[in-house]
Structure formats: structure tokens, C-alpha cells
Protein backbone atom coordinates (compact mmCIF):
# COMPACT_ATOMS: atom_id res chain seq x y z
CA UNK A 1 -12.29 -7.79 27.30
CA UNK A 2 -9.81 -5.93 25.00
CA UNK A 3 -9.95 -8.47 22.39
CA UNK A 4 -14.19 -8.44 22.51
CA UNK A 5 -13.82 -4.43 22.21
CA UNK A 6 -11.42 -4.67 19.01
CA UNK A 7 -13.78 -7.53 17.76
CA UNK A 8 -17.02 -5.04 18.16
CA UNK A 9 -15.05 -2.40 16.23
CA UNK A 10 -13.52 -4.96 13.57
CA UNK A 11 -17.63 -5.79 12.98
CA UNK A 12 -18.56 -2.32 12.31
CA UNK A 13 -15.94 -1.17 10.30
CA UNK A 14 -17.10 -4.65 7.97
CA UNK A 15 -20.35 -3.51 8.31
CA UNK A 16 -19.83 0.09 6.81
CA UNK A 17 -17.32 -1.03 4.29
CA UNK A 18 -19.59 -3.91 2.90
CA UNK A 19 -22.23 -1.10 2.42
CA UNK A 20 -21.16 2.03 2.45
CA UNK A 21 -17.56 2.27 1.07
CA UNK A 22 -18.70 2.29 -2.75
CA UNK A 23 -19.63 -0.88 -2.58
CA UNK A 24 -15.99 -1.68 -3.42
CA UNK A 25 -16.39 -5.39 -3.40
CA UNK A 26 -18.72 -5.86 -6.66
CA UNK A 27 -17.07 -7.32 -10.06
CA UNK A 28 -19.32 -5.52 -12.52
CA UNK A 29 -17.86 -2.24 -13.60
CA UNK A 30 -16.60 -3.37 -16.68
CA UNK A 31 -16.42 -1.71 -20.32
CA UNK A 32 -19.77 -0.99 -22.21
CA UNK A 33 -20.07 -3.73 -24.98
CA UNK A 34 -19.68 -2.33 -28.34
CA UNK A 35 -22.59 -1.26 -30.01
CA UNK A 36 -23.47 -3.52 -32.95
CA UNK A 37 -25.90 -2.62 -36.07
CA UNK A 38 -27.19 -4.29 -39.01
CA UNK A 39 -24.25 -3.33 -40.66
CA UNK A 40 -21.35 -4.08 -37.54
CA UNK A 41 -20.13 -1.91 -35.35
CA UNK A 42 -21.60 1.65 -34.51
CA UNK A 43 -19.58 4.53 -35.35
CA UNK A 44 -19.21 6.90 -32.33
CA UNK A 45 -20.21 10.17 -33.23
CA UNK A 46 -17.66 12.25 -34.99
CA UNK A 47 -16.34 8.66 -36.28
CA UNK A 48 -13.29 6.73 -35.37
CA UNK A 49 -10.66 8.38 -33.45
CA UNK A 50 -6.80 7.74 -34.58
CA UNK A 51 -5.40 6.16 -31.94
CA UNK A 52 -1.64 5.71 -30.75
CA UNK A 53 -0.92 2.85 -28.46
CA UNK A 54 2.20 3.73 -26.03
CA UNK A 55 3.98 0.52 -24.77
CA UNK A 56 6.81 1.43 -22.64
CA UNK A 57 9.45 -1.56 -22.49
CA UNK A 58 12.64 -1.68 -20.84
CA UNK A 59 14.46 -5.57 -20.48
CA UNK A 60 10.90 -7.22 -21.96
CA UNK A 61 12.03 -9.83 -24.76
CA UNK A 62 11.10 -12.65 -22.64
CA UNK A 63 7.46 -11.72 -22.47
CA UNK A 64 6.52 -9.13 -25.58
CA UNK A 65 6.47 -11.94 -27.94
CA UNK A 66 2.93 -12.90 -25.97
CA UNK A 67 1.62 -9.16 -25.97
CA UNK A 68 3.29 -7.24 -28.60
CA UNK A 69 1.02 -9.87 -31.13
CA UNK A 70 -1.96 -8.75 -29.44
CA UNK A 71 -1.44 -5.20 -30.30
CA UNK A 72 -0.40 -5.32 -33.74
CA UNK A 73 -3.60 -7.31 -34.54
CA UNK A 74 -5.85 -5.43 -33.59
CA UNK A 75 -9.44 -4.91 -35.46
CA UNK A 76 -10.28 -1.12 -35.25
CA UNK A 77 -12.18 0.53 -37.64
CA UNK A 78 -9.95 3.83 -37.37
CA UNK A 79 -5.86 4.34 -37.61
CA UNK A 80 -4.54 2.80 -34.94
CA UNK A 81 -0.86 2.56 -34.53
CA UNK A 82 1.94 1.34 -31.82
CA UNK A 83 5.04 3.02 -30.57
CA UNK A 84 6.98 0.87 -28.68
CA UNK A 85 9.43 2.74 -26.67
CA UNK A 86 12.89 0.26 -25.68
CA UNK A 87 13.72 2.25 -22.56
CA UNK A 88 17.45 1.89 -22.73
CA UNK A 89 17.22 -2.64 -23.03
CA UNK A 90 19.92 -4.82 -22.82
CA UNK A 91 18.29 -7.96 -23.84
CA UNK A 92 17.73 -6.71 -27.56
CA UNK A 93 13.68 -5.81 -26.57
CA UNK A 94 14.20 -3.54 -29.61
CA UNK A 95 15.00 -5.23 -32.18
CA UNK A 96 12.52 -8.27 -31.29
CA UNK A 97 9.86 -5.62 -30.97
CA UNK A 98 10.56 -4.99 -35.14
CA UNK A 99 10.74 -8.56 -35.96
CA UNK A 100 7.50 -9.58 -34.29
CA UNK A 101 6.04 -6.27 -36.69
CA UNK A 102 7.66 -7.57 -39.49
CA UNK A 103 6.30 -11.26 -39.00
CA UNK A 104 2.68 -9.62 -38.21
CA UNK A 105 1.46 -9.23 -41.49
CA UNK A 106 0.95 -5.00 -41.24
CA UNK A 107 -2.47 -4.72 -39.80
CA UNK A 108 -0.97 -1.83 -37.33
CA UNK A 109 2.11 -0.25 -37.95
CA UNK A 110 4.44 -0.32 -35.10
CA UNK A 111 7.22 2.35 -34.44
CA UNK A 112 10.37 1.56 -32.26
CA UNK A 113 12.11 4.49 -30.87
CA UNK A 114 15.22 3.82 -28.98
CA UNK A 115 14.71 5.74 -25.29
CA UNK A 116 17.22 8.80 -24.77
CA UNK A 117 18.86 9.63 -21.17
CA UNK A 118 16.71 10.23 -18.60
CA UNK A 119 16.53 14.11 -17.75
CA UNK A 120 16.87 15.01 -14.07
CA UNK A 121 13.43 14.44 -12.58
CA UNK A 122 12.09 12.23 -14.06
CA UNK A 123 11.58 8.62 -13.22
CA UNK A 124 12.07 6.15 -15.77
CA UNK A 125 8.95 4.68 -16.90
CA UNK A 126 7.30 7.97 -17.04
CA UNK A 127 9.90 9.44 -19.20
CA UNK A 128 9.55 6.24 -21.59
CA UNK A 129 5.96 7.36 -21.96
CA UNK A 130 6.64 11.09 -22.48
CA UNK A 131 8.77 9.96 -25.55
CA UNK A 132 6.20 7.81 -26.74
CA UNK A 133 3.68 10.83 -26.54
CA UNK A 134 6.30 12.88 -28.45
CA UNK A 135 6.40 10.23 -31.10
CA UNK A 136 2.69 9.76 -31.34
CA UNK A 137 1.03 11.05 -34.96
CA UNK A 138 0.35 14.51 -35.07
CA UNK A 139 -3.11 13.65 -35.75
CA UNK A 140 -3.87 10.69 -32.73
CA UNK A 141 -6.78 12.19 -30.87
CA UNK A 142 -6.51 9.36 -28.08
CA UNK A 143 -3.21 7.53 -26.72
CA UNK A 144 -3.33 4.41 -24.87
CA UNK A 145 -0.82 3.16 -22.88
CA UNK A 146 -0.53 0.10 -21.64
CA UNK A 147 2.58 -2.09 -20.31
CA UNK A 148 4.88 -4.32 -22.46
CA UNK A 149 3.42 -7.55 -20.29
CA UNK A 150 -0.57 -7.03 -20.95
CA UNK A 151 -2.20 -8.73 -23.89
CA UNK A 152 -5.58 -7.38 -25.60
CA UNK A 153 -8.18 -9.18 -27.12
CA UNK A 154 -8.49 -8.07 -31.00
CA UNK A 155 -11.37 -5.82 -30.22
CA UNK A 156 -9.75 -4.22 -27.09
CA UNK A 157 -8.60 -1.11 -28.36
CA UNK A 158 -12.16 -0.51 -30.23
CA UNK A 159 -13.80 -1.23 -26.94
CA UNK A 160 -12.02 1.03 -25.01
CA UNK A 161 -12.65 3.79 -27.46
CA UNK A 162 -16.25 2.78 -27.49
CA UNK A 163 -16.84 3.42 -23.89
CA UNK A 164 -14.41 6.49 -23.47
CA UNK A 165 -16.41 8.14 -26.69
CA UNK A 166 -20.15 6.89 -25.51
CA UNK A 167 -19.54 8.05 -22.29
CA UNK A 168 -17.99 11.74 -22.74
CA UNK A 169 -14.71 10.51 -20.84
CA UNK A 170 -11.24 12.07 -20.65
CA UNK A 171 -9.29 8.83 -19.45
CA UNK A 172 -10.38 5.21 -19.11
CA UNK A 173 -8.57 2.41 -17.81
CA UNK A 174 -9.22 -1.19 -16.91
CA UNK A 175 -7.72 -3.30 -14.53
CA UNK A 176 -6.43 -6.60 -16.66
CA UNK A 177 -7.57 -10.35 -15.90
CA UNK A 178 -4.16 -10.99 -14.12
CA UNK A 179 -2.83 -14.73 -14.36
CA UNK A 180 -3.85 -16.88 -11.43
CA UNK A 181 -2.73 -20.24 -11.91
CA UNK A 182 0.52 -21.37 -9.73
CA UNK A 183 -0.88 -21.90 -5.71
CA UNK A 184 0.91 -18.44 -4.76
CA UNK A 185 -1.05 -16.81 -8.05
CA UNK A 186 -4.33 -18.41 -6.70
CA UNK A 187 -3.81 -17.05 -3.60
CA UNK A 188 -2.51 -13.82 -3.68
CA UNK A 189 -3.38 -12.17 -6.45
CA UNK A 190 -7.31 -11.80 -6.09
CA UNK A 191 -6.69 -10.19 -2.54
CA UNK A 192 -4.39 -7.87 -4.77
CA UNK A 193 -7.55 -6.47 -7.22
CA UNK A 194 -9.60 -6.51 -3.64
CA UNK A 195 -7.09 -4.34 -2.04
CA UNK A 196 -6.82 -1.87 -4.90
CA UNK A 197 -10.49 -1.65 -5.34
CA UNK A 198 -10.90 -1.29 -1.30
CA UNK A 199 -8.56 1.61 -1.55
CA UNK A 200 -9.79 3.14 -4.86
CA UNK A 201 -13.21 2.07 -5.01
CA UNK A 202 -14.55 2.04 -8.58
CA UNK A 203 -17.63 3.79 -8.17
CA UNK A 204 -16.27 6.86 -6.22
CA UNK A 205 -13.50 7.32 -8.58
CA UNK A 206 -16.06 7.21 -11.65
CA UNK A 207 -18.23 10.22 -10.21
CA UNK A 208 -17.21 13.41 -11.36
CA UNK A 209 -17.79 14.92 -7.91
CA UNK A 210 -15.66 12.50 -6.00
CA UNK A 211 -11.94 13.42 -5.16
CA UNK A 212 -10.87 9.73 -5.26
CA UNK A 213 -9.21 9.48 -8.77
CA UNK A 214 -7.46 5.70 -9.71
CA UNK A 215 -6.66 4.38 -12.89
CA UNK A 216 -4.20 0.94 -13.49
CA UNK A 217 -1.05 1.18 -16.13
CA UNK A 218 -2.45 -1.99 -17.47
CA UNK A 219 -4.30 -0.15 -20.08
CA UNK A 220 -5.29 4.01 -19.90
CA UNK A 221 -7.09 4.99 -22.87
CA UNK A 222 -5.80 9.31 -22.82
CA UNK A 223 -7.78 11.77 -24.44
CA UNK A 224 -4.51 13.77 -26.01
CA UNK A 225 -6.38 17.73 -25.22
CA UNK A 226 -7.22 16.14 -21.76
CA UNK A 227 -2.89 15.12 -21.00
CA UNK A 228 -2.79 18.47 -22.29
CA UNK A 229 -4.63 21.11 -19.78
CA UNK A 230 -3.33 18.78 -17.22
CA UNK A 231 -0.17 20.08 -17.80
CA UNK A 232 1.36 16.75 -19.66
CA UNK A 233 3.02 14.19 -18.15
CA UNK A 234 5.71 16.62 -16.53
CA UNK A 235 3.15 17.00 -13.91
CA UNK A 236 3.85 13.47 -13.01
CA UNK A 237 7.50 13.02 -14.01
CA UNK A 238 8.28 11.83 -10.35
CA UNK A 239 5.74 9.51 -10.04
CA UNK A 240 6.72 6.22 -9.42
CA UNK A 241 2.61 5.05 -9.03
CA UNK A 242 2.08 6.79 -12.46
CA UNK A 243 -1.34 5.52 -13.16
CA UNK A 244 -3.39 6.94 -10.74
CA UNK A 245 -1.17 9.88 -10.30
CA UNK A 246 -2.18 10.45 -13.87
CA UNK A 247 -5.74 9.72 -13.19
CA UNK A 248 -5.17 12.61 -10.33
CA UNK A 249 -3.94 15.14 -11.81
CA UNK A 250 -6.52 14.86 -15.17
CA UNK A 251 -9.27 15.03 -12.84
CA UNK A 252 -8.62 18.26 -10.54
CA UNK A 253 -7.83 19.78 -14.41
CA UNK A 254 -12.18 19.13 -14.79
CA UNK A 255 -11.17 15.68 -16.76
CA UNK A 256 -14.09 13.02 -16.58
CA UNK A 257 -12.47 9.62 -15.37
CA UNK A 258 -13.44 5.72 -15.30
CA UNK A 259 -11.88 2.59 -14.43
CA UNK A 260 -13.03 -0.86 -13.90
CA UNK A 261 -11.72 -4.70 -14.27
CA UNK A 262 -11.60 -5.97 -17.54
CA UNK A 263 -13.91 -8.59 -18.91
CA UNK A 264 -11.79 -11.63 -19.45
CA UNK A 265 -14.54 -13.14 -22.36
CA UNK A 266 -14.95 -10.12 -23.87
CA UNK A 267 -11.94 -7.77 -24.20
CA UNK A 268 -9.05 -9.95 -23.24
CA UNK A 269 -7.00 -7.36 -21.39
CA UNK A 270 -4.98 -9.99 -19.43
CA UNK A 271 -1.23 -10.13 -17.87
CA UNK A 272 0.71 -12.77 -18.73
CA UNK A 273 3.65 -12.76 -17.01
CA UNK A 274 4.28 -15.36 -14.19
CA UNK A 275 4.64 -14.97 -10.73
CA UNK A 276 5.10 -18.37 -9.43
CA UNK A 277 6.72 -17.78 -6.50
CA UNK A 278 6.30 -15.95 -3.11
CA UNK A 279 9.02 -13.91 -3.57
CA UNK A 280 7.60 -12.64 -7.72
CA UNK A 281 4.14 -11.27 -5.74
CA UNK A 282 5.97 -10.03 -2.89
CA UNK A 283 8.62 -7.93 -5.13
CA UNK A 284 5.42 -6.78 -7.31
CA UNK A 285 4.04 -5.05 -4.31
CA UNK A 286 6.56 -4.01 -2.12
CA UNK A 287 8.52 -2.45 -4.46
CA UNK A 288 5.78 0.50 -4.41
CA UNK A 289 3.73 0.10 -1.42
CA UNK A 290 5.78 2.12 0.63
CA UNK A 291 5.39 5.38 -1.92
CA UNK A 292 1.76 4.56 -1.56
CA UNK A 293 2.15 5.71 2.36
CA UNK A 294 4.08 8.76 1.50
CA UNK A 295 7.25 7.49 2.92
CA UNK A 296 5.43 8.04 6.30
CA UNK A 297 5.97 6.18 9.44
CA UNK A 298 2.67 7.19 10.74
CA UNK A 299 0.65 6.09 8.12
CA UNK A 300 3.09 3.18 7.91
CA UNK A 301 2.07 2.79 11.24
CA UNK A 302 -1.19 3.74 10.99
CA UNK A 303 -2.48 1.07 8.15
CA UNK A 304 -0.72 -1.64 9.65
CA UNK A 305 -2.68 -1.53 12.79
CA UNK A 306 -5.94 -0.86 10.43
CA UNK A 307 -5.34 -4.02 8.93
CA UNK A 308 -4.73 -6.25 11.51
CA UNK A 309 -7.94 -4.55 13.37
CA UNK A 310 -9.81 -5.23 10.13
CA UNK A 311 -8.78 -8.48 8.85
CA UNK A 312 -6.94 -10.61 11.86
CA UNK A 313 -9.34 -9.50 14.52
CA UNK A 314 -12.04 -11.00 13.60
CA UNK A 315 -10.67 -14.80 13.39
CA UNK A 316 -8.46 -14.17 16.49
CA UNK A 317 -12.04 -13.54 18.56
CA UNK A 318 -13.79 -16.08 17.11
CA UNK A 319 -11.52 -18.41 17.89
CA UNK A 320 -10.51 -17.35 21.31
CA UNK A 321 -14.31 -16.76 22.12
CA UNK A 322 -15.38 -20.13 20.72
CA UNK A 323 -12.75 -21.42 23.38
CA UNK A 324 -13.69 -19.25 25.82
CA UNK A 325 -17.13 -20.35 25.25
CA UNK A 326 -16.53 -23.99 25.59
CA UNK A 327 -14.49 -23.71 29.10
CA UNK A 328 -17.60 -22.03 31.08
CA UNK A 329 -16.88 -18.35 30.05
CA UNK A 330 -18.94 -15.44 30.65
CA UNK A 331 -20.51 -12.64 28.21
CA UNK A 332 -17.37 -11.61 27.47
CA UNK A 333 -16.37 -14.96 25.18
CA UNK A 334 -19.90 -14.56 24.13
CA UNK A 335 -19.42 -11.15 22.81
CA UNK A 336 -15.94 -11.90 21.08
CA UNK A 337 -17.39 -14.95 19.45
CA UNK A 338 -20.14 -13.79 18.05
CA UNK A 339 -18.77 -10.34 17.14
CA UNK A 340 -15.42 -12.13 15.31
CA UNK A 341 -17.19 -15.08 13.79
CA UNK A 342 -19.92 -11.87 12.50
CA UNK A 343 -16.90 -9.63 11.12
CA UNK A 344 -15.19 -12.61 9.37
CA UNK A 345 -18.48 -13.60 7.44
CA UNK A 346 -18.98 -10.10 6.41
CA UNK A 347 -15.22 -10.03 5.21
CA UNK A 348 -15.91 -13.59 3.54
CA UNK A 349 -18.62 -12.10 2.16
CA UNK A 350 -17.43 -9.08 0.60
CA UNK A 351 -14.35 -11.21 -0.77
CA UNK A 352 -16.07 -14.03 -2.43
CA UNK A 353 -16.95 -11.88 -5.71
CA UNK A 354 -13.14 -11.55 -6.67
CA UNK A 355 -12.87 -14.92 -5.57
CA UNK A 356 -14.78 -16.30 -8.24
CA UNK A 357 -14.10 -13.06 -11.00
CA UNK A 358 -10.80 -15.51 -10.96
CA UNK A 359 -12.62 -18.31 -11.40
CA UNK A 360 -11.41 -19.60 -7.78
CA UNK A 361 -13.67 -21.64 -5.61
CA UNK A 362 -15.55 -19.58 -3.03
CA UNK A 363 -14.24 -21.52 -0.50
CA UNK A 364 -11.08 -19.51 -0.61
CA UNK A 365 -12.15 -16.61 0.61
CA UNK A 366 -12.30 -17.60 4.14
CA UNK A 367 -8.46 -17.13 3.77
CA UNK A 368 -8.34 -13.82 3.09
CA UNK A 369 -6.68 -12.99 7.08
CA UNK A 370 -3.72 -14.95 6.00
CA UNK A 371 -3.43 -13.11 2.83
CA UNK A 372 -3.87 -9.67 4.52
CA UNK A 373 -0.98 -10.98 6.87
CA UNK A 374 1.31 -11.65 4.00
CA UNK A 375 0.63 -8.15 2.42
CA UNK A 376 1.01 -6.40 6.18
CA UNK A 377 4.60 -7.89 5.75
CA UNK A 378 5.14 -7.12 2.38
CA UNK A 379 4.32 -3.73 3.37
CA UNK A 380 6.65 -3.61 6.35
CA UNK A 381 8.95 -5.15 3.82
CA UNK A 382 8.95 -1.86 1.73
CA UNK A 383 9.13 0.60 4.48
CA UNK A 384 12.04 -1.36 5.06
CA UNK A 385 13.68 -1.04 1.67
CA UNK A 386 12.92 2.71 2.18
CA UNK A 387 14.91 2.96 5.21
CA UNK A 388 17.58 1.56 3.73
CA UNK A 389 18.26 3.55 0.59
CA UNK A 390 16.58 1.21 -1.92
CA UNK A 391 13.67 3.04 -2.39
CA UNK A 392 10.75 2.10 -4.92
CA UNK A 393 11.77 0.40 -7.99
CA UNK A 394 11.18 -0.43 -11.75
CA UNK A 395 13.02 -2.41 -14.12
CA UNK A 396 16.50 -2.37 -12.88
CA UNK A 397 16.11 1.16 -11.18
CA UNK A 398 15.80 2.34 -7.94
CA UNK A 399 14.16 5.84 -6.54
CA UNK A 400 15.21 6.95 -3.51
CA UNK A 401 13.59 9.90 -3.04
CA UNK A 402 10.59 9.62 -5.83
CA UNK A 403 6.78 9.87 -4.75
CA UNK A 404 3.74 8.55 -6.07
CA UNK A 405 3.32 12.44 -7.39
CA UNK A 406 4.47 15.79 -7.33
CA UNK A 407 0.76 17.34 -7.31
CA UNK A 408 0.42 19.33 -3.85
CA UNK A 409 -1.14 17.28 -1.45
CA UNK A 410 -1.11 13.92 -3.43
């Protein structure tokens, strides 16, 4: 009987997330495609924007030689340069970064600056970027930052631009085409776009009136004013989730926000670096996911049951109600068949879009319980990292006591 009630509930909440949770599970927010004229591209109004591109690196010479490339060849019609900001490397990121410029023929300039110590407060990453603001031209109306392992297609940075100008927007970001190709990538990393777009959902962060707010680190297009009146990036120094604190704290300031998944065909904003194994995904998220919950063992609590609700229910019923069903039982099997087997298509369902945005057969979403089972434990996995003094982590560094933001109430 308990297991038919959860399975009832499991079916509604699929019902009201597949369509009424802004209609998270869709693949087509993407970038506007540039305008084109008889004579190319369309100038936005006001013309071209300079542009500074903000790549913070720390330990990256294994992987900038397939990104940094990307950057420095880019076709925009305005001035466009890189700062590449080697956050204290031991593995001579630095230096590579200035050889791959010198071997790129000069399309953008690039700039190196060599990190300084960290000030008290501030978490790493974050205060990579604030140096690479402080060493963008005087004159860069728009900074993009994006990390040292994302590659752009050579009309990326135009795009972007495009859109942010077009649209009258103060910050837009896209989540990158992440690599999917070893059985763990296949597998997990779909279900890691569906999560983040179940929890941010595109649409509701995009309107002005919402108060959800998300943007991904892969690539944020900034307008400069906009950092600005929200008070610079000191108003996120502690953030270890610095992306959609960011996004957060631009769009209580009145900023006009957008993010969306990048169009693989058409703007090549892609990851490239590997994660072959279990343990590379499993690192990836737990090394933040507990920051995500606040550090709180109630909502640590609190999600984990929501998950297994939402995505183990269902199959548990189905199966046990199918069983049920076949040794003589009552309405009660009935009800916990019908109700699971109903949840887990709707799941399925909602799934199968990101499924195949990754070029996966559909097919594989009707695996998406196991996945949420190994994220449940990466989760746990965090909290547990927590408790035990490791705290979130990037690059080598470990923060204890950091947040996903210092804004009240985020």
C-alpha cells in the first residue's frame, strides 16, 4: 500500500514537472543565428562591441592547446582580445599559453598575466577572473569568460554578442556540447545538462520577472556597466558555484539574463576534456554539489528523499506491481503498476530530448533511475567530504567554509 501511495505521488510530481516546471526538458533555447545581409553579417546597432575574453587557467597545459586555438582564431568583426590569467600553474600553463599566441598567426592578441596571492576571501577561480577584469582594455564594453577546457567555434564570440546585443541583455551564457563518448560519458553526462536544466530551468531564468537566475562558466558573455552596479565580482568572491551566483547577483541589480545549451553545428562551444572514468564524473560533481545544498543536512536530506521519490519510485512499483499482478493480487498491485510504469514513461519521456541533443539513442533514457542513483551517491559523497574538512574544491584547492554566494539569502 505504501509503495502504491509513493508511486501515485511519484506520477504527479512527473506530471507537473513535464508541464508545468518551465518545460525544463526541451533542447531548443539556443543562441539567435547571426543575422546575415547582402553584404555578411549585420552590424548590431551602435556597431561592434570590443570584447575581452577572460580564460582563467590554473594547472591547464594538458588541455589549452585544444581551446586556447579556438579563441585566438576567432572571426569578429570588432576588437576582440584574450587575457589568459595562469592562476599560480606549476605545469608551465603560462608560458604554453604565449607559445600557442605566438604560433597563431595574430588574429587576436592574447595577454598572459601571471595570478598574484589570493587576498583573504576570496576563492580562487573567482579571484583569477577579477584579475582578468582588471587587465581587460579600458575600452572592452563586454567580457566573456569562459574556462581554459571549452573550445568555440570561429564565429562563437560574434554569436554571442549577436544575441546579447539583439536582445537588450546584460549577461548571456550557454551551456557547452560536453564530450560524450567513453560508456561512463554516454551515460552520465546527459542526465548532468537534465539535472541542471531541472533545477534552473531555462525559460524561468530568461524572464525578467522570474527570481530563478542560472548561468554556466562554460561561456558568460558580461556586459562590463552591468558587473559594475552589481557591485563587481567582490559580491561573489566566496563563491565556489560562481556562474550562477554571478547570474544572481546581476539580476536582483535589474540586469536582463539568458542562458541556454549551445548549438553543437553552429557555434561550437564544446568541452573537451575527458572524463573516462566513473571516478572523473563523480569528482566533477561532487566536488560542488554539496555547496549547492547550503552545507545543509536538511536539504541534504531533503533532496535525497525527493529523488528517490521522483526517479526510483516509479520502476520499483512497476516492477513490484507487475509481480504483484501476476501472483493473483488485488487493486493495490494494480494501482502501483500502473501508477509506476505511468511515472517512468513520463520521466522517459521528458529525458529522451537530451538523450538525443547528445546524439545518444533514445533507448537510453529508460536508464535514467540508475543514473539518478549514481548522482544521489555522488551527492551523499560530497556531504561527506564536507563533514570531513575537505570541503568544495577547484584545481588543487579546497574550501572549507566557502558557499555558492555571499548574497543574503542565496
Amino acid at each position: 500500500m505504501m509503495l502504491a501511495v509513493c508511486a501515485v505521488c511519484s506520477l504527479l510530481v512527473w506530471l507537473v514537472l513535464a508541464g508545468g516546471h518551465g518545460m525544463f526538458w526541451r533542447t531548443d533555447t539556443r543562441l539567435d543565428p547571426l543575422s546575415v545581409g547582402m553584404d555578411g553579417v549585420v552590424e548590431p546597432d551602435g556597431g561592434w562591441p570590443a570584447v575581452t575574453v577572460i580564460v582563467p587557467a590554473r594547472n591547464e597545459a594538458d588541455i589549452i592547446p585544444s581551446t586556447l586555438p579556438s579563441l585566438l582564431g576567432q572571426v569578429y568583426p570588432g576588437r576582440l582580445e584574450v587575457v589568459l590569467v595562469d592562476d599560480a600553474s606549476v605545469d608551465g600553463t603560462g608560458e604554453l599559453a604565449a607559445a600557442l599566441a605566438g604560433s597563431a598567426g595574430g588574429r587576436v592578441p592574447l595577454t598572459v598575466v601571471a595570478g598574484g596571492g589570493r587576498p583573504p576571501g576570496w576563492v580562487g577561480k573567482v579571484w583569477a577572473m577579477e584579475q582578468g577584469v582588471r587587465a581587460a582594455a579600458a575600452d572592452a564594453e563586454w567580457l566573456l569568460f569562459t574556462d581554459a577546457d571549452i573550445a568555440h567555434g570561429p564565429e562563437s564570440v560574434a554569436r554571442l554578442v549577436g544575441h546579447a546585443t539583439a536582445r537588450g541583455l546584460d549577461l548571456t551564457s550557454v551551456m557547452a556540447f560536453l564530450r560524450a563518448r567513453s560508456g561512463w560519458e554516454r551515460l552520465l553526462i546527459p542526465a548532468y545538462v537534465y539535472f541542471f536544466a531541472q533545477l534552473y530551468p531555462f525559460r524561468w531564468a530568461n524572464r525578467s520577472g522570474s527570481r530563478t537566475a542560472a548561468a554556466v562558466g562554460h561561456a558568460v558573455l558580461l556586459r562590463r556597466g552591468a558587473l559594475e552596479r552589481a557591485g563587481g565580482l567582490a559580491s561573489i568572491a566566496r563563491a565556489v558555484i560562481d556562474d550562477c551566483s554571478l547570474a544572481r547577483v546581476v539580476k536582483r541589480s535589474g540586469g536582463r539574463i539568458w542562458v541556454g545549451l549551445a548549438d553543437p553545428a553552429v557555434d561550437g562551444v564544446r568541452g573537451v576534456r575527458p572524463c573516462p572514468r566513473l571516478v572523473d564524473v563523480w569528482s566533477m560533481v561532487a566536488r560542488c554539489a554539496y555547496t549547492q545544498l547550503r552545507h545543509s543536512p536538511v536539504l541534504l536530506v531533503g533532496s535525497v528523499a525527493g529523488l528517490v521519490l521522483t526517479y526510483v519510485v516509479p520502476p520499483v512499483a512497476a516492477g513490484v506491481g507487475v509481480v504483484g499482478l501476476l501472483a493473483g493480487g488485488g487493486s493495490v498491485a494494480v494501482v502501483a503498476a500502473v501508477a509506476g510504469v505511468g511515472g517512468w514513461v513520463v520521466m522517459t519521456a521528458t529525458y529522451i530530448p537530451m538523450v538525443r541533443y547528445y546524439l545518444q539513442p533514445a533507448r537510453d533514457a529508460v536508464f535514467l533511475p540508475v543514473v539518478a542513483v549514481l548522482y544521489v551517491l555522488m551527492t551523499v559523497d560530497s556531504a561527506r567530504a564536507h563533514w570531513r574538512g575537505r570541503g568544495a574544491a577547484w584545481k588543487g584547492r579546497t574550501y572549507p567554509g566557502a558557499g555558492g554566494s555571499r548574497v543574503p539569502g542565496v
